[in-house]
Protein backbone atom coordinates (compact mmCIF):
# COMPACT_ATOMS: atom_id res chain seq x y z
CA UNK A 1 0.00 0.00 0.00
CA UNK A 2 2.75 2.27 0.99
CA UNK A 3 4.52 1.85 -2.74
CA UNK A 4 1.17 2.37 -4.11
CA UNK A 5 0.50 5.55 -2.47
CA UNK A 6 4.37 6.73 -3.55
CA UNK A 7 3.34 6.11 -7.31
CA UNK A 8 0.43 8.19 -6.87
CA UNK A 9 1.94 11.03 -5.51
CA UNK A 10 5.05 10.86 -8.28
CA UNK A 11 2.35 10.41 -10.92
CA UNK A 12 0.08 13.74 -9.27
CA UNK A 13 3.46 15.67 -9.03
CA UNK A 14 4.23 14.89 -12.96
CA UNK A 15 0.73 15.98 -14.07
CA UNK A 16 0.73 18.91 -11.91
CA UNK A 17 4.71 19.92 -13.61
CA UNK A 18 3.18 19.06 -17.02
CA UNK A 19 0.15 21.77 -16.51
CA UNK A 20 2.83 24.21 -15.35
CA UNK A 21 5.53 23.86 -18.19
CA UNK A 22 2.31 23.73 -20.70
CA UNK A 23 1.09 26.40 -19.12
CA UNK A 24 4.31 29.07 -19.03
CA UNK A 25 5.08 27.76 -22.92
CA UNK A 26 1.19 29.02 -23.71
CA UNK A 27 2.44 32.20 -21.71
CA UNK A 28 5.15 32.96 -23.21
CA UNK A 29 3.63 32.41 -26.74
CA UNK A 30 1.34 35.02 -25.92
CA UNK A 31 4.10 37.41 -24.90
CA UNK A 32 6.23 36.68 -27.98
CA UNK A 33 3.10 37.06 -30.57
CA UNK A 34 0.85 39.92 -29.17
CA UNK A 35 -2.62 40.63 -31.51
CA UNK A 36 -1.79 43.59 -33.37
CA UNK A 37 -3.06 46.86 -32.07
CA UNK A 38 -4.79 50.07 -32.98
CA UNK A 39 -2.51 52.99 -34.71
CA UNK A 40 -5.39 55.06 -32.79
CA UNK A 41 -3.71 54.27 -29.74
CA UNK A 42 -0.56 55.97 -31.38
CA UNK A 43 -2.74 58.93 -32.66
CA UNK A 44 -4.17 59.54 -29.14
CA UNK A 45 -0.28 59.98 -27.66
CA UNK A 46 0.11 62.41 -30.59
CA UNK A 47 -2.87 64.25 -30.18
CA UNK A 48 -2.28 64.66 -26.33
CA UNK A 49 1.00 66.01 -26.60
CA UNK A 50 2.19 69.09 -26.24
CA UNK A 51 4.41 70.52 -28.92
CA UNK A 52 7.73 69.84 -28.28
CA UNK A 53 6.89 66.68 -26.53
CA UNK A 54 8.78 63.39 -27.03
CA UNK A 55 6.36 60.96 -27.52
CA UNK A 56 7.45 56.90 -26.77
CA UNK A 57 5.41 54.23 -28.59
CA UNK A 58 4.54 51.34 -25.99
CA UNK A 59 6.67 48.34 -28.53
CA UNK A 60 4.06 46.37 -30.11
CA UNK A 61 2.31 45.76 -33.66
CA UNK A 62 -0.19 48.41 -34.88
CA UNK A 63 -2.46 48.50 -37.67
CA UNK A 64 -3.37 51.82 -39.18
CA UNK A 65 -1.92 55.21 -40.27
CA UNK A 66 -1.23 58.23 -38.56
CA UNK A 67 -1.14 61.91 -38.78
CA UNK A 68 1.63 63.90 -36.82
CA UNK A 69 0.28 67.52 -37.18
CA UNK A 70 2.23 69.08 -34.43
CA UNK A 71 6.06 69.39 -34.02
CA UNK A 72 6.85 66.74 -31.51
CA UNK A 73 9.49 64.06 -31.20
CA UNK A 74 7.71 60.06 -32.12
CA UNK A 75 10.12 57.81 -31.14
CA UNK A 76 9.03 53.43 -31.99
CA UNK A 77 12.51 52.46 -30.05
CA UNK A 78 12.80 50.28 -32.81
CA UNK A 79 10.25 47.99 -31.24
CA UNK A 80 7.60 49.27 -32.74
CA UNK A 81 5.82 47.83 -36.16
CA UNK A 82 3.03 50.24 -38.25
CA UNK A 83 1.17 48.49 -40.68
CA UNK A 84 -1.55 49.69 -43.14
CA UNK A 85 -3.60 48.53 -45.98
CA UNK A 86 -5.56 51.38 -46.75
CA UNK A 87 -4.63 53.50 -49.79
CA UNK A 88 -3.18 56.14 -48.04
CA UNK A 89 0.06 56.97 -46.32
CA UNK A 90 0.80 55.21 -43.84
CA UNK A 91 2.62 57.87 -41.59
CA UNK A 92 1.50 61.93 -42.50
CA UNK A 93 3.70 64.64 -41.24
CA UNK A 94 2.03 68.04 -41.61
CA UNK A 95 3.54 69.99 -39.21
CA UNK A 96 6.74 71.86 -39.35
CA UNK A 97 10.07 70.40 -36.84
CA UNK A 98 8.91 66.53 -36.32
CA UNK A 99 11.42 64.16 -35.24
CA UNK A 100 9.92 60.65 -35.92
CA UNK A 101 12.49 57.47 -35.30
CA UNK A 102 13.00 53.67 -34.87
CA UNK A 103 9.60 52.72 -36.42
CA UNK A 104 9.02 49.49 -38.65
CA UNK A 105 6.68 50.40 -41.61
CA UNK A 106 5.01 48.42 -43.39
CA UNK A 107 2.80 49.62 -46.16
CA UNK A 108 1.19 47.05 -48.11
CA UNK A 109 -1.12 48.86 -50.46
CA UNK A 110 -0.42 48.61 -54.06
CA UNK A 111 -0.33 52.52 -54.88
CA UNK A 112 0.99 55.98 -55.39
CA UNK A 113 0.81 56.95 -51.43
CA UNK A 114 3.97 56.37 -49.25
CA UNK A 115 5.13 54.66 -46.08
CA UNK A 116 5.69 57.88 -45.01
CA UNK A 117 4.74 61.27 -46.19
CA UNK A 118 6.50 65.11 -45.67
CA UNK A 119 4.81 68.55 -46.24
CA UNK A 120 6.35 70.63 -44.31
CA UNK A 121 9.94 72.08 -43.02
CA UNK A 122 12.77 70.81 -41.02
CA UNK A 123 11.38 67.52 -40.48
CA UNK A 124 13.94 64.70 -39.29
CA UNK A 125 13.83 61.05 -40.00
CA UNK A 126 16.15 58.91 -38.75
CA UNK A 127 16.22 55.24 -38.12
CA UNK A 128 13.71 54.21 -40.36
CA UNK A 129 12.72 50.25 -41.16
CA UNK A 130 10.36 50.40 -44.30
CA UNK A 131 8.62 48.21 -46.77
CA UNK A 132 6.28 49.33 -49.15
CA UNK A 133 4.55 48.53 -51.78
CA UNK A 134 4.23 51.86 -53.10
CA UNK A 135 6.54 55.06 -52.31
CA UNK A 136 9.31 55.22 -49.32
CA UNK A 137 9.14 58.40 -48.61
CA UNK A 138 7.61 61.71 -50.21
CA UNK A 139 9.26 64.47 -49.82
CA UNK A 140 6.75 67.72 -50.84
CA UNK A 141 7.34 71.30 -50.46
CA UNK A 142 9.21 70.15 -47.77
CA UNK A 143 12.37 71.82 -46.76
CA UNK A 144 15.53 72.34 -44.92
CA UNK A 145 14.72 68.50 -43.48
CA UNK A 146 17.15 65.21 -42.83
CA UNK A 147 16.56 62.02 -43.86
CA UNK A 148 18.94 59.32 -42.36
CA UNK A 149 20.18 55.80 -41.44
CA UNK A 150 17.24 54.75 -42.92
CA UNK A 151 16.01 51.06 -44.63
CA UNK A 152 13.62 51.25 -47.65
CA UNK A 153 12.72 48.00 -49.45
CA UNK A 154 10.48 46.94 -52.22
CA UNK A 155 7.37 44.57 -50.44
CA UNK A 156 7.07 41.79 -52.93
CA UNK A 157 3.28 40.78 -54.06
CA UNK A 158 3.49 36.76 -54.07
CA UNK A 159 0.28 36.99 -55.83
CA UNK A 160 1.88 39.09 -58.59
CA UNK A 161 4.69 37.30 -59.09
CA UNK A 162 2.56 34.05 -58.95
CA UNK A 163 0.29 35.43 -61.62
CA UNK A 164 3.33 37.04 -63.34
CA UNK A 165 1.35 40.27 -63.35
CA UNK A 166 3.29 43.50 -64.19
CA UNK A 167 4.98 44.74 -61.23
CA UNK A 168 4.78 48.78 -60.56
CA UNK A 169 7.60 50.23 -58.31
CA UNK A 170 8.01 53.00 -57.53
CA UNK A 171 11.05 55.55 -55.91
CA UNK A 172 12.73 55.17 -52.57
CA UNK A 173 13.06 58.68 -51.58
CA UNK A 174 11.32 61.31 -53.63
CA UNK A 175 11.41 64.79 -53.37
CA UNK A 176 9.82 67.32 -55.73
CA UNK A 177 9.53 70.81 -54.39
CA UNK A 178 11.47 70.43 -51.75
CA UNK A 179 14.91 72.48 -50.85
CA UNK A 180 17.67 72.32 -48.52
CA UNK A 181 17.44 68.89 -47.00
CA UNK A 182 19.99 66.13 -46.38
CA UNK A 183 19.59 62.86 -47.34
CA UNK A 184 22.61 60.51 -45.89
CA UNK A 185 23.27 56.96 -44.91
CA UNK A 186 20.51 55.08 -46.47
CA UNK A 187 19.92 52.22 -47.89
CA UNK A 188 17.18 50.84 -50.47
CA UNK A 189 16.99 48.15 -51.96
CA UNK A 190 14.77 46.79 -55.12
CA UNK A 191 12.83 50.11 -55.84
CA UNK A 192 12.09 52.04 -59.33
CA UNK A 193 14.79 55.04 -58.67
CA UNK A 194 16.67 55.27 -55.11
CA UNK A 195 16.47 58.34 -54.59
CA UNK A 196 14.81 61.13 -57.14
CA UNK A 197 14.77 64.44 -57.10
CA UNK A 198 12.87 66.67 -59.24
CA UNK A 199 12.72 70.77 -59.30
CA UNK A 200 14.43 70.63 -55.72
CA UNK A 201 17.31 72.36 -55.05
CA UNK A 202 20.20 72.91 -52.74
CA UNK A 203 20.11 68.70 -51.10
CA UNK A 204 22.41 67.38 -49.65
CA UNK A 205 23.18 63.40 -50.96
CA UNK A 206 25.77 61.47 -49.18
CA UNK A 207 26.88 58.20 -48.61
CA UNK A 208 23.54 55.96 -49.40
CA UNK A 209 23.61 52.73 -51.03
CA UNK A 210 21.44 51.94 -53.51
CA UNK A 211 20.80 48.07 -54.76
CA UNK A 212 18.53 46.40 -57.26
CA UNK A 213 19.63 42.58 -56.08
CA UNK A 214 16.10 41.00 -56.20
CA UNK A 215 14.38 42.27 -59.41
């Protein structure tokens, strides 16, 4: 009876370590692969902030686009990924003297928008991760800004290619209008033109690679 009653414990402890080690492995696949959040939640920091704020993005995914239209710091950490399927851009900037850094972008709409879009003056990107399916970044009327350290690459359609459909790309950086800015130390990769500039003067364009590897 006694060696009975030792099995049944030892077989009681095993199921209850089982549960547990099930258990934290169910945990921490919920840590490592989070549902994807609003961007709303990212637009409510922005619209709350005062300008000149820095603004930290809690890391996570987020699905959506956002507008900065005041001149405050956005800073992703680089643990931060923006995602967006709507035919617009994914990231606005309207307002002169943004700072925005260490976001992944992805923009998977097939169009003529941008991962991120510029209007205005002395705007600084730095530390950029993007993938689009349509611009990098649009540069308009947009001056006197810096654009830097920055990742742009082509998002490949697999339906396209399956369907050998003809594949539109478009530029990596593109700035029309826009005067005075610096554009240094990026790198994109499988895109129409690199970098293009049209009726903008006085840029500044050093030290970017440019490759065409995958097309």
């Amino acid at each position: 009876m006694k060696e009975a009653g030792q099995t049944m414990i030892r077989s009681i402890l095993m199921l209850i370590c089982t549960l547990f080690i099930a258990s934290g492995w169910m945990e921490l696949q919920a840590i490592a692969s989070p549902a994807a959040m609003s961007a709303d939640l990212i637009q409510t920091l922005i619209d709350k902030a005062q300008d000149g704020d820095t603004v930290r993005i809690p890391p996570g995914s987020y699905e959506g686009r956002i507008l900065i239209n005041r001149p405050i710091q956005l800073d992703g950490g680089g643990a931060v990924t923006l995602r967006n399927t709507d035919q617009k851009s994914t990231v606005e900037i309207t307002a002169k003297g943004v700072a925005l850094k260490g976001l992944i972008v992805v923009h998977e709409a097939r169009d003529k928008n941008a991962a991120v879009s510029v209007s205005s003056d002395e705007v600084r990107i730095n530390s950029l991760d993007i993938r689009t399916g349509g611009y990098g970044i649009l540069l308009r009327k947009a001056d006197r800004g810096i654009v830097a350290n920055t990742k742009i690459e082509w998002l490949e359609d697999a339906n396209a290619a399956a369907a050998k459909t003809k594949i539109v790309r478009h530029n990596g950086i593109d700035l029309f209008n826009s005067h005075l800015n610096v554009i240094q130390g990026n790198t994109v990769s499988n895109m129409n033109d690199g970098i293009y500039l049209e009726s903008s003067n006085g840029n500044t364009v050093i030290n970017n690679a440019i490759d065409h590897h995958g097309r």
